[in-house]
C-alpha atoms as a PDB file:
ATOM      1  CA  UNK A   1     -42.092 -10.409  44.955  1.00  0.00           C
ATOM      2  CA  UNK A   2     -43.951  -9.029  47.982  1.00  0.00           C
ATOM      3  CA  UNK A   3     -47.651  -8.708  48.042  1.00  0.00           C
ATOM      4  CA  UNK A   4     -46.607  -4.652  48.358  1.00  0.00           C
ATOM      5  CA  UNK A   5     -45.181  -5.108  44.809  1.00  0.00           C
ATOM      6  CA  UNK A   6     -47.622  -7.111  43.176  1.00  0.00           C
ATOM      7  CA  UNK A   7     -50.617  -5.165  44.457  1.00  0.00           C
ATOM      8  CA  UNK A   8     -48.559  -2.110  42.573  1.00  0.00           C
ATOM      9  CA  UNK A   9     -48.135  -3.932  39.855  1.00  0.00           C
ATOM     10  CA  UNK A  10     -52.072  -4.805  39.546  1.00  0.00           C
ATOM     11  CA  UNK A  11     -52.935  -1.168  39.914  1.00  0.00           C
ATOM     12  CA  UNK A  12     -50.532  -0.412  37.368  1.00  0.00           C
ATOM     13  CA  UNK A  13     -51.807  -2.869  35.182  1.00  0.00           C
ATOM     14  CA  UNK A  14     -55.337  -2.046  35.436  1.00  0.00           C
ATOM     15  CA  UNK A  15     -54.479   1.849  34.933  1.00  0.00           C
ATOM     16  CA  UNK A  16     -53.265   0.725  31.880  1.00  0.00           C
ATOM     17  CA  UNK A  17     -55.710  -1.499  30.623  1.00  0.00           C
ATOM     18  CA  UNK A  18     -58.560   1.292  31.873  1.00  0.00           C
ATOM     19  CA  UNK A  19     -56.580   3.520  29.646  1.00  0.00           C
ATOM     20  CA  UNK A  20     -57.725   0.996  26.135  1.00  0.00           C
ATOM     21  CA  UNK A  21     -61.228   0.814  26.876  1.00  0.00           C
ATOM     22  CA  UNK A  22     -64.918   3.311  25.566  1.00  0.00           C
ATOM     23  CA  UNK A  23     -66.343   5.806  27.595  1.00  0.00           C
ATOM     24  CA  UNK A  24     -69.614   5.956  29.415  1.00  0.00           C
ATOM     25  CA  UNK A  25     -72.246   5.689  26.674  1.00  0.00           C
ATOM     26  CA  UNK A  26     -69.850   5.886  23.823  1.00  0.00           C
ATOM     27  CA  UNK A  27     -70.388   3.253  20.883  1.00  0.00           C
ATOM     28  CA  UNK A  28     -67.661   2.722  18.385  1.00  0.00           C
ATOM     29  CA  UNK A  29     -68.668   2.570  14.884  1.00  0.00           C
ATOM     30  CA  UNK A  30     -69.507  -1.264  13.364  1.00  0.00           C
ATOM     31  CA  UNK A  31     -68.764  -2.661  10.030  1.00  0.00           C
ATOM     32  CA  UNK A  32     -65.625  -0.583   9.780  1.00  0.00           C
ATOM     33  CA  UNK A  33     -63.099  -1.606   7.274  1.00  0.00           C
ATOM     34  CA  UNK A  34     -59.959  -0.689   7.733  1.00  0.00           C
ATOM     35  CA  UNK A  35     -58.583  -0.448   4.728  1.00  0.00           C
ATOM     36  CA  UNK A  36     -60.462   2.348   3.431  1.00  0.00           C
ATOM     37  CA  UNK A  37     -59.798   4.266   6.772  1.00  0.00           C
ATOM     38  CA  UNK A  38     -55.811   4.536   6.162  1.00  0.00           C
ATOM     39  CA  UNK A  39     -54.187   7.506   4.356  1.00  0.00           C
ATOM     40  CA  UNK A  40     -54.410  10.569   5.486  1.00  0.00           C
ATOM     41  CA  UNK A  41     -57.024  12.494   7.502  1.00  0.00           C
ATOM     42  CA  UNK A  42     -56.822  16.577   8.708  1.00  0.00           C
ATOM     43  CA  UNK A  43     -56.954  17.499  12.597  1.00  0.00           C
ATOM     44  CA  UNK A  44     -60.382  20.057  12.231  1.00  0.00           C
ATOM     45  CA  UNK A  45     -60.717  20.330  16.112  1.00  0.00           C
ATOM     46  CA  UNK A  46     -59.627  18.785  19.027  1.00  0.00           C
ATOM     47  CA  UNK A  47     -60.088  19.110  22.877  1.00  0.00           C
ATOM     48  CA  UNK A  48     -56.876  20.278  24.409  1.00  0.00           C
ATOM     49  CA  UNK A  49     -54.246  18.094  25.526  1.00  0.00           C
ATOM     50  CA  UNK A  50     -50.598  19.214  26.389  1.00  0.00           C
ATOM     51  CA  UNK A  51     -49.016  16.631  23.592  1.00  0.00           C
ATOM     52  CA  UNK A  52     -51.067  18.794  20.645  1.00  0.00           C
ATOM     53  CA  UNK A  53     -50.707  22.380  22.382  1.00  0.00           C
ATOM     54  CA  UNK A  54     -49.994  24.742  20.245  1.00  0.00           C
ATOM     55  CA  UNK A  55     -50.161  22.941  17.099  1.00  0.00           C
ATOM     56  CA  UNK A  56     -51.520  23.792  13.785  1.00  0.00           C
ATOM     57  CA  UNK A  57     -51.681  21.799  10.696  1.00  0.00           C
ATOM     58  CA  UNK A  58     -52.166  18.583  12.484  1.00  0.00           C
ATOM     59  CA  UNK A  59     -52.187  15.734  10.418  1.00  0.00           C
ATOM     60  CA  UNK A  60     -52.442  11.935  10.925  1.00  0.00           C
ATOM     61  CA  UNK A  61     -51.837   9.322   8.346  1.00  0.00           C
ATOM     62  CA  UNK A  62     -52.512   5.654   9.195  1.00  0.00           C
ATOM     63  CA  UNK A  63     -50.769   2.824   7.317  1.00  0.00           C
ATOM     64  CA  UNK A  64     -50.304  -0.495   7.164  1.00  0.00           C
ATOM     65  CA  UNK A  65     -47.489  -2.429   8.938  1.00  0.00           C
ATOM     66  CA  UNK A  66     -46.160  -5.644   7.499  1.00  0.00           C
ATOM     67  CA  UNK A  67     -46.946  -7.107  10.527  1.00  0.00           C
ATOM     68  CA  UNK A  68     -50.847  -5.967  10.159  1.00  0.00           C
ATOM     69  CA  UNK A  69     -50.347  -3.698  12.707  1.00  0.00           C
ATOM     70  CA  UNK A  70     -51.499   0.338  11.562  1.00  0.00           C
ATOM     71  CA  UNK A  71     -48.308   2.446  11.694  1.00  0.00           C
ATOM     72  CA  UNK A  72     -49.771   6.198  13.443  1.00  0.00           C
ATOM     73  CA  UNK A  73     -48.047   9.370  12.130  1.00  0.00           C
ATOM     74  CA  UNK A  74     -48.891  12.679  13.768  1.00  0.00           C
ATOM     75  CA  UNK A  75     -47.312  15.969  12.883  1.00  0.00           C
ATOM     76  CA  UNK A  76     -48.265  19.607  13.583  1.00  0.00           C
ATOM     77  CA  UNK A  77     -46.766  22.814  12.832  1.00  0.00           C
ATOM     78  CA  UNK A  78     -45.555  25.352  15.675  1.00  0.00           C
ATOM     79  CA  UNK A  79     -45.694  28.948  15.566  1.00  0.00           C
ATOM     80  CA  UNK A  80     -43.481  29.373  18.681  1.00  0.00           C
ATOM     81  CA  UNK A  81     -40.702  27.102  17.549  1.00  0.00           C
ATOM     82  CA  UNK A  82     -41.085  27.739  13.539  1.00  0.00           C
ATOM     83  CA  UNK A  83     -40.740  23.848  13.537  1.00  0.00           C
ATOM     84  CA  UNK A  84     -42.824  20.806  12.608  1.00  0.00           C
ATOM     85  CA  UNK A  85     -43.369  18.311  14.998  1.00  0.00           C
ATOM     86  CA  UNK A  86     -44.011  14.997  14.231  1.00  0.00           C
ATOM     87  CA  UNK A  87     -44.447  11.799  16.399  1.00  0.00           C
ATOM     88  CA  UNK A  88     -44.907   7.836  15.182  1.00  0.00           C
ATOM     89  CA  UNK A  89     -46.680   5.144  16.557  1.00  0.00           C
ATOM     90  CA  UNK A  90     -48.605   1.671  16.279  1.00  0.00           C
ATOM     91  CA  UNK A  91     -52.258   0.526  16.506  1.00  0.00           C
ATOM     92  CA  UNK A  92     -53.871  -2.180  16.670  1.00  0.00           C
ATOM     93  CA  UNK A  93     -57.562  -3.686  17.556  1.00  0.00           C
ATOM     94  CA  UNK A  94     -58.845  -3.699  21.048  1.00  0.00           C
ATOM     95  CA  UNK A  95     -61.124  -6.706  19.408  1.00  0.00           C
ATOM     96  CA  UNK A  96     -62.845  -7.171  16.301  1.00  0.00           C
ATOM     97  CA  UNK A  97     -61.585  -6.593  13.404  1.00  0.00           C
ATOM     98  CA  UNK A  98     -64.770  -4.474  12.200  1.00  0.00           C
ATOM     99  CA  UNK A  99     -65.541  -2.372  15.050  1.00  0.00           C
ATOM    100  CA  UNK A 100     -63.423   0.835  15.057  1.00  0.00           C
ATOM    101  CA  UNK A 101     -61.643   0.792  18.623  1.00  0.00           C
ATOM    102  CA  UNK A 102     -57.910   0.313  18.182  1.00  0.00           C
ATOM    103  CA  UNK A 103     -55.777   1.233  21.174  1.00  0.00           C
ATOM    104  CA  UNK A 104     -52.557   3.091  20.022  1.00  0.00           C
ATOM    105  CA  UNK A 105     -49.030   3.720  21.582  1.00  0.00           C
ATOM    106  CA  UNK A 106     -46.843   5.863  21.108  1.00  0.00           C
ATOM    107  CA  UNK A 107     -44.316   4.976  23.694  1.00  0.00           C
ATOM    108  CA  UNK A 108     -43.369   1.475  23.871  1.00  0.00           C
ATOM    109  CA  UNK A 109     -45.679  -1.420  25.803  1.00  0.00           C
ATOM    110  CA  UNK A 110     -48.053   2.289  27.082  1.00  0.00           C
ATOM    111  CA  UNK A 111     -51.427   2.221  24.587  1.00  0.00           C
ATOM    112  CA  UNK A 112     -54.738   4.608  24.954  1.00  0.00           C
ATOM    113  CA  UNK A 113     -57.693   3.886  23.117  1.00  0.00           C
ATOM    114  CA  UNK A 114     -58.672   5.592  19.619  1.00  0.00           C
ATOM    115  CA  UNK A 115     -62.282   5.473  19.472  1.00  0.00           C
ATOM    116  CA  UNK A 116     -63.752   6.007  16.310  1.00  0.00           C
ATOM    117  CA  UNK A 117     -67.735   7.248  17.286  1.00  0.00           C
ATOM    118  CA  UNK A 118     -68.851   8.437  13.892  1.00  0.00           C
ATOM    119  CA  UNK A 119     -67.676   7.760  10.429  1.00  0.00           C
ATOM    120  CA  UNK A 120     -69.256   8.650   7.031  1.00  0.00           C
ATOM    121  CA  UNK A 121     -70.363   5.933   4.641  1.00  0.00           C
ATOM    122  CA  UNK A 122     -67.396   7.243   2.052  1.00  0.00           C
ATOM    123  CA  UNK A 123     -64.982   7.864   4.805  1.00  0.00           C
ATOM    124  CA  UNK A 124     -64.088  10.961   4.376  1.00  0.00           C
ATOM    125  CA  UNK A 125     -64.944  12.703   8.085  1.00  0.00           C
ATOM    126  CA  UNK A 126     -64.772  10.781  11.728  1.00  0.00           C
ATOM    127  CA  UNK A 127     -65.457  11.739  15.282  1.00  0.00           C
ATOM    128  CA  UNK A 128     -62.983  10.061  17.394  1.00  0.00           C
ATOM    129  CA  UNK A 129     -62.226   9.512  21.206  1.00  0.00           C
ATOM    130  CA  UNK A 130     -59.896   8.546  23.819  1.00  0.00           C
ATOM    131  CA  UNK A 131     -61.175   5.972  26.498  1.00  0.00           C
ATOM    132  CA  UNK A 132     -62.311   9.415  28.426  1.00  0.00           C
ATOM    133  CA  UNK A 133     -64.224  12.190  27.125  1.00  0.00           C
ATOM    134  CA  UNK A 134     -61.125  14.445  28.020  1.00  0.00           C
ATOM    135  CA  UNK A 135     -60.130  13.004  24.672  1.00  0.00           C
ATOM    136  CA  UNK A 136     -62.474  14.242  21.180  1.00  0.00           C
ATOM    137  CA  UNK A 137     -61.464  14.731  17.601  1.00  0.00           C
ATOM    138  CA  UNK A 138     -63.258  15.912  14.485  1.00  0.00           C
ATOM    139  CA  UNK A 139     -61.140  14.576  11.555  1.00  0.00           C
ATOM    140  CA  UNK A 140     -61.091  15.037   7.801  1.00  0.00           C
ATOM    141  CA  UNK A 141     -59.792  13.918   4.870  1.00  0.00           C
ATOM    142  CA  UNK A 142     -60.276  17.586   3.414  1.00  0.00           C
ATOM    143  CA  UNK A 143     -58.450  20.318   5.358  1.00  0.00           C
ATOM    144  CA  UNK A 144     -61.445  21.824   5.765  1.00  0.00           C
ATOM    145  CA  UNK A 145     -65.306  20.540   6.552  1.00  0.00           C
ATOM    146  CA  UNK A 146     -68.591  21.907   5.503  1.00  0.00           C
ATOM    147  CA  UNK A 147     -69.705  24.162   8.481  1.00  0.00           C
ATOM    148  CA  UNK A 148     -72.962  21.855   8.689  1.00  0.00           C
ATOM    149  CA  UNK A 149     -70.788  18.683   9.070  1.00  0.00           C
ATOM    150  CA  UNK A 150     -68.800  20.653  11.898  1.00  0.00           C
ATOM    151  CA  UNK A 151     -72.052  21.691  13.344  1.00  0.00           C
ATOM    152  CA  UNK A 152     -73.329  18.043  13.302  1.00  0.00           C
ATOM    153  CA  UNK A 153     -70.559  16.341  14.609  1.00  0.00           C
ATOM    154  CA  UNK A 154     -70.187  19.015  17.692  1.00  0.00           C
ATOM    155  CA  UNK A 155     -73.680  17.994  18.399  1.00  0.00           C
ATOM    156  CA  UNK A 156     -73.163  14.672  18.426  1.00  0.00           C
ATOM    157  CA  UNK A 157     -70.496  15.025  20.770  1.00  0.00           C
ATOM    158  CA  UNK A 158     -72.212  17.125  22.967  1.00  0.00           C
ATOM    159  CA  UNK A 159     -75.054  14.707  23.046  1.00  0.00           C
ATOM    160  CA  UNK A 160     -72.852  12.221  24.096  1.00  0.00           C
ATOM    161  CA  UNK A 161     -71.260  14.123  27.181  1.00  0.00           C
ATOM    162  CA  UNK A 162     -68.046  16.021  25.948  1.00  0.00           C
ATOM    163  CA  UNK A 163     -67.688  19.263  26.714  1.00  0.00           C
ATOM    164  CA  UNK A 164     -67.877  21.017  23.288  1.00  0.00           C
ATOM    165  CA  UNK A 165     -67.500  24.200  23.938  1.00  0.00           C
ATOM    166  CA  UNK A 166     -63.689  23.495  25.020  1.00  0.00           C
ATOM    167  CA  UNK A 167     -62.763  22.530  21.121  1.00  0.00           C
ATOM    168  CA  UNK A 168     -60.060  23.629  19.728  1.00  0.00           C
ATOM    169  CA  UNK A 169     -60.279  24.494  15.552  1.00  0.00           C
ATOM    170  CA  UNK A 170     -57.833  23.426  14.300  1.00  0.00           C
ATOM    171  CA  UNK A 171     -55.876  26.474  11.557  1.00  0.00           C
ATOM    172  CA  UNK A 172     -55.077  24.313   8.867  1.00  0.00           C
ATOM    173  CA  UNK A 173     -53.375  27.270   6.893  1.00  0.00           C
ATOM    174  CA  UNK A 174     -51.157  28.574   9.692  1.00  0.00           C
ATOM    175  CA  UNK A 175     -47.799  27.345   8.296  1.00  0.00           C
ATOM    176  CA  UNK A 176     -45.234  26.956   5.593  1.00  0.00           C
ATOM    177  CA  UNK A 177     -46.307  24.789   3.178  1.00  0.00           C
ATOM    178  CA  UNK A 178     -42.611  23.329   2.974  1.00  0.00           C
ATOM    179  CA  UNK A 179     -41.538  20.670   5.765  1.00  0.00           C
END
């Protein structure tokens, strides 16, 4: 291998591994227990990434894998294509256990970080990032959220550095109910 190739290689490497990691002055949650954060949570808003445009009725359900890995299903509905859309993939943690940072893939050995920056005490609402604050989601286990909860959870975002006044609410109602 020339040093040309390995010094590509590195940089690939590291854009990678920069790609699994917590943004400036971001904490993910301690104490988290996984088990009572799989099932299925609602997309309430999002900042806007090409892989999500357009969606409604975004959903992600997190399950157990044999192999202890979390199996990732997203879906969304699309107006434009009268279709659902639906993508799997596989988590796992970045370290411990009971911190909630996982990095997830979606296509093959390429993972991202899921940051999960606030969580409820009953588990039922999460604000979660990417490794960049390009990356923000308000989750649910409701389709819907208490406007105050919204409220909060945009401010606590905001507080931290994302630019909240790009999200994206999600319409939760904009599509057959059959799939």
């Amino acid at each position: 291998m020339t040093k040309l190739s390995k010094l590509l290689l590195c940089l690939v490497l590291l854009g990678v591994a920069g790609c699994t990691g917590v943004p400036e002055n971001v904490e993910p949650v301690q104490n988290f227990q996984l088990n009572r954060y799989l099932g299925k949570w609602y997309e309430i808003a999002r900042l806007d990434h090409s892989f999500e445009r357009g969606l409604s009725r975004v959903t992600a359900e997190y399950s157990l894998n044999p192999d202890g890995s979390v199996r990732v299903v997203n879906r969304g509905y699309s107006r434009e294509q009268d279709k659902w859309k639906q993508v799997e993939g596989r988590a796992t943690f970045v370290d411990s256990e009971d911190v909630g940072h996982l990095k997830v893939s979606f296509f093959g050995p390429f993972y991202a970080s899921y940051v999960i920056v606030e969580l409820d005490k009953d588990y039922q609402y999460a604000l979660v990032s990417g490794y960049s604050k390009s990356y923000l989601w308000i989750l649910s286990r409701t389709p819907s959220l208490p406007q105050s909860t919204v409220n909060e959870l945009v401010q606590r975002a905001a507080a931290l550095g994302y630019q909240t006044g790009r999200l994206i609410f999600v319409d939760q109602a904009a599509a057959p109910a059959t799939q």
